[in-house]
Protein backbone atom coordinates (compact mmCIF):
# COMPACT_ATOMS: atom_id res chain seq x y z
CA UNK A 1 0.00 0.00 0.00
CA UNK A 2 1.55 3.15 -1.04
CA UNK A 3 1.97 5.83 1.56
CA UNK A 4 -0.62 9.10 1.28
CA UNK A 5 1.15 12.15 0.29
CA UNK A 6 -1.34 14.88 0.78
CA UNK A 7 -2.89 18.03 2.40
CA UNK A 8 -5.67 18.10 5.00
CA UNK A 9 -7.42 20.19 2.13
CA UNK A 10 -6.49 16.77 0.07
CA UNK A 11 -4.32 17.87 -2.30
CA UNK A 12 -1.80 15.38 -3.73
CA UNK A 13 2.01 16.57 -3.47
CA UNK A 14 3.22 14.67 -6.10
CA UNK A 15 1.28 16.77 -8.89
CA UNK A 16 2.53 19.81 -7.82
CA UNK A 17 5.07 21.64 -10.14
CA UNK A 18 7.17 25.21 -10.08
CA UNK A 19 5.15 28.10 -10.38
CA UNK A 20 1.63 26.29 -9.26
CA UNK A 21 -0.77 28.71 -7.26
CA UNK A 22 -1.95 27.09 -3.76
CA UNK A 23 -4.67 28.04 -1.23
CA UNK A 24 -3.97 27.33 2.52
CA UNK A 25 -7.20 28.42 4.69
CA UNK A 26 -6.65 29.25 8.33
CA UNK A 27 -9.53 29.71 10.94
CA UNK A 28 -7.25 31.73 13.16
CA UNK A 29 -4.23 33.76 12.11
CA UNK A 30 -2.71 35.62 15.64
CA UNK A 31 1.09 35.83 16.35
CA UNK A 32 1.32 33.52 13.00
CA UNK A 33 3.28 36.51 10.99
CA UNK A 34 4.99 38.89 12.37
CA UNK A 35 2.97 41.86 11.12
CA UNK A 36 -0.22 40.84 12.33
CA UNK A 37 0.93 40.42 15.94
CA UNK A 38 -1.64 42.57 17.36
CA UNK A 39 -4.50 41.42 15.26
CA UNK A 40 -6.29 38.44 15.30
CA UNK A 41 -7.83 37.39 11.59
CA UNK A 42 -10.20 34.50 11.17
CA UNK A 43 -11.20 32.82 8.25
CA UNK A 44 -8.33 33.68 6.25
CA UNK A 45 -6.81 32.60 2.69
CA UNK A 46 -2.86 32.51 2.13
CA UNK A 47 -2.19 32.11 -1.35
CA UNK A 48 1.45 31.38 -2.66
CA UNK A 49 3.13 30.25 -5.84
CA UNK A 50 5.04 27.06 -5.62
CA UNK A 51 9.11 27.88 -5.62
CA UNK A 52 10.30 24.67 -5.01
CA UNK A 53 9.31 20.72 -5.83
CA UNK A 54 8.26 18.42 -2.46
CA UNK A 55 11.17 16.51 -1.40
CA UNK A 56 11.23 13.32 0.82
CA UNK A 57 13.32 14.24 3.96
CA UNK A 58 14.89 12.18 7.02
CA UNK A 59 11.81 11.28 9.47
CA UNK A 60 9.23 10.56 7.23
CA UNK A 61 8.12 14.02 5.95
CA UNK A 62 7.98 15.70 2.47
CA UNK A 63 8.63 19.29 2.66
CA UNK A 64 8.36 22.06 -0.12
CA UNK A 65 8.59 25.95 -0.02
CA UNK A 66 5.97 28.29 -1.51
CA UNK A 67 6.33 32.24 -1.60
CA UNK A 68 3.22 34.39 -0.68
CA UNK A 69 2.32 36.51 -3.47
CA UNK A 70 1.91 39.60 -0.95
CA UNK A 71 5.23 40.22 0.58
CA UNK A 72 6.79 37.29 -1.53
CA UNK A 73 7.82 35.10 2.28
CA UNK A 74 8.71 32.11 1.86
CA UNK A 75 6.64 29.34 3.60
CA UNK A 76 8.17 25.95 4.16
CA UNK A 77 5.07 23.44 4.15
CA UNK A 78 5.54 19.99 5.34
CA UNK A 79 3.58 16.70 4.69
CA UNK A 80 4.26 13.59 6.45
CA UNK A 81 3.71 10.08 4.59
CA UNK A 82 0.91 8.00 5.53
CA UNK A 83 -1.34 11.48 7.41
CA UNK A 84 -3.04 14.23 6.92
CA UNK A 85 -2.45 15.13 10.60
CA UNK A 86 -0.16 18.40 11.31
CA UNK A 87 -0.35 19.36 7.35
CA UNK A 88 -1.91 22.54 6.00
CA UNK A 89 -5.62 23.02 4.88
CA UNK A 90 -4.14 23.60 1.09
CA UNK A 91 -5.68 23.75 -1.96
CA UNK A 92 -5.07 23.51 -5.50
CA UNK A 93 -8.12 25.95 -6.35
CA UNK A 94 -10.11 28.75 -4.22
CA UNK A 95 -11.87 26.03 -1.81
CA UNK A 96 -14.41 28.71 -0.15
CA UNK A 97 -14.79 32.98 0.25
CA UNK A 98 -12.42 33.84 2.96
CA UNK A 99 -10.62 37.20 3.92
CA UNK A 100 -7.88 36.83 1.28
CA UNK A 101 -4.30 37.07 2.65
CA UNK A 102 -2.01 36.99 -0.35
């Protein structure tokens, strides 16, 4: 049985390529970023370009970096084989309305 590679938002990391657009939803954003340390968002969409391909790593993880289209930060997602659990809500496509946070 092969080992699941994907998202909480159940998008498979093996079909994602340089330059892809990606969707990660967050319920609560507080002391996430450093310029929204005094706010606290809900309901809020990253979105990001892909900059690098998913990788397998030591421990049994598969990590990646994306750059948000706002500021152009890097994010370093990780997936871990065989669960969803501790991955990102991420999305291949706009999933539902949320306060966008490019």
């Amino acid at each position: 049985m092969e080992n699941r590679l994907e998202t909480r938002g159940g998008l498979d990391i093996t079909t994602l390529k340089i330059g892809d657009i990606t969707y990660e939803y967050r319920q609560l954003i507080n002391s996430h970023f450093e310029d929204f340390v005094q706010y606290k968002l809900y309901n809020v969409c990253i979105v990001s370009v892909v900059i690098s391909l998913p990788e397998p790593k030591p421990g049994g993880y598969w990590e990646w970096e994306s750059e948000r289209l706002i500021d152009n930060r890097v994010i370093t997602y990780r997936v871990y084989e065989g669960t969803t659990q501790g991955s990102p809500y991420l999305f291949n496509f706009k999933r539902w309305d949320a306060k966008k946070f490019t």
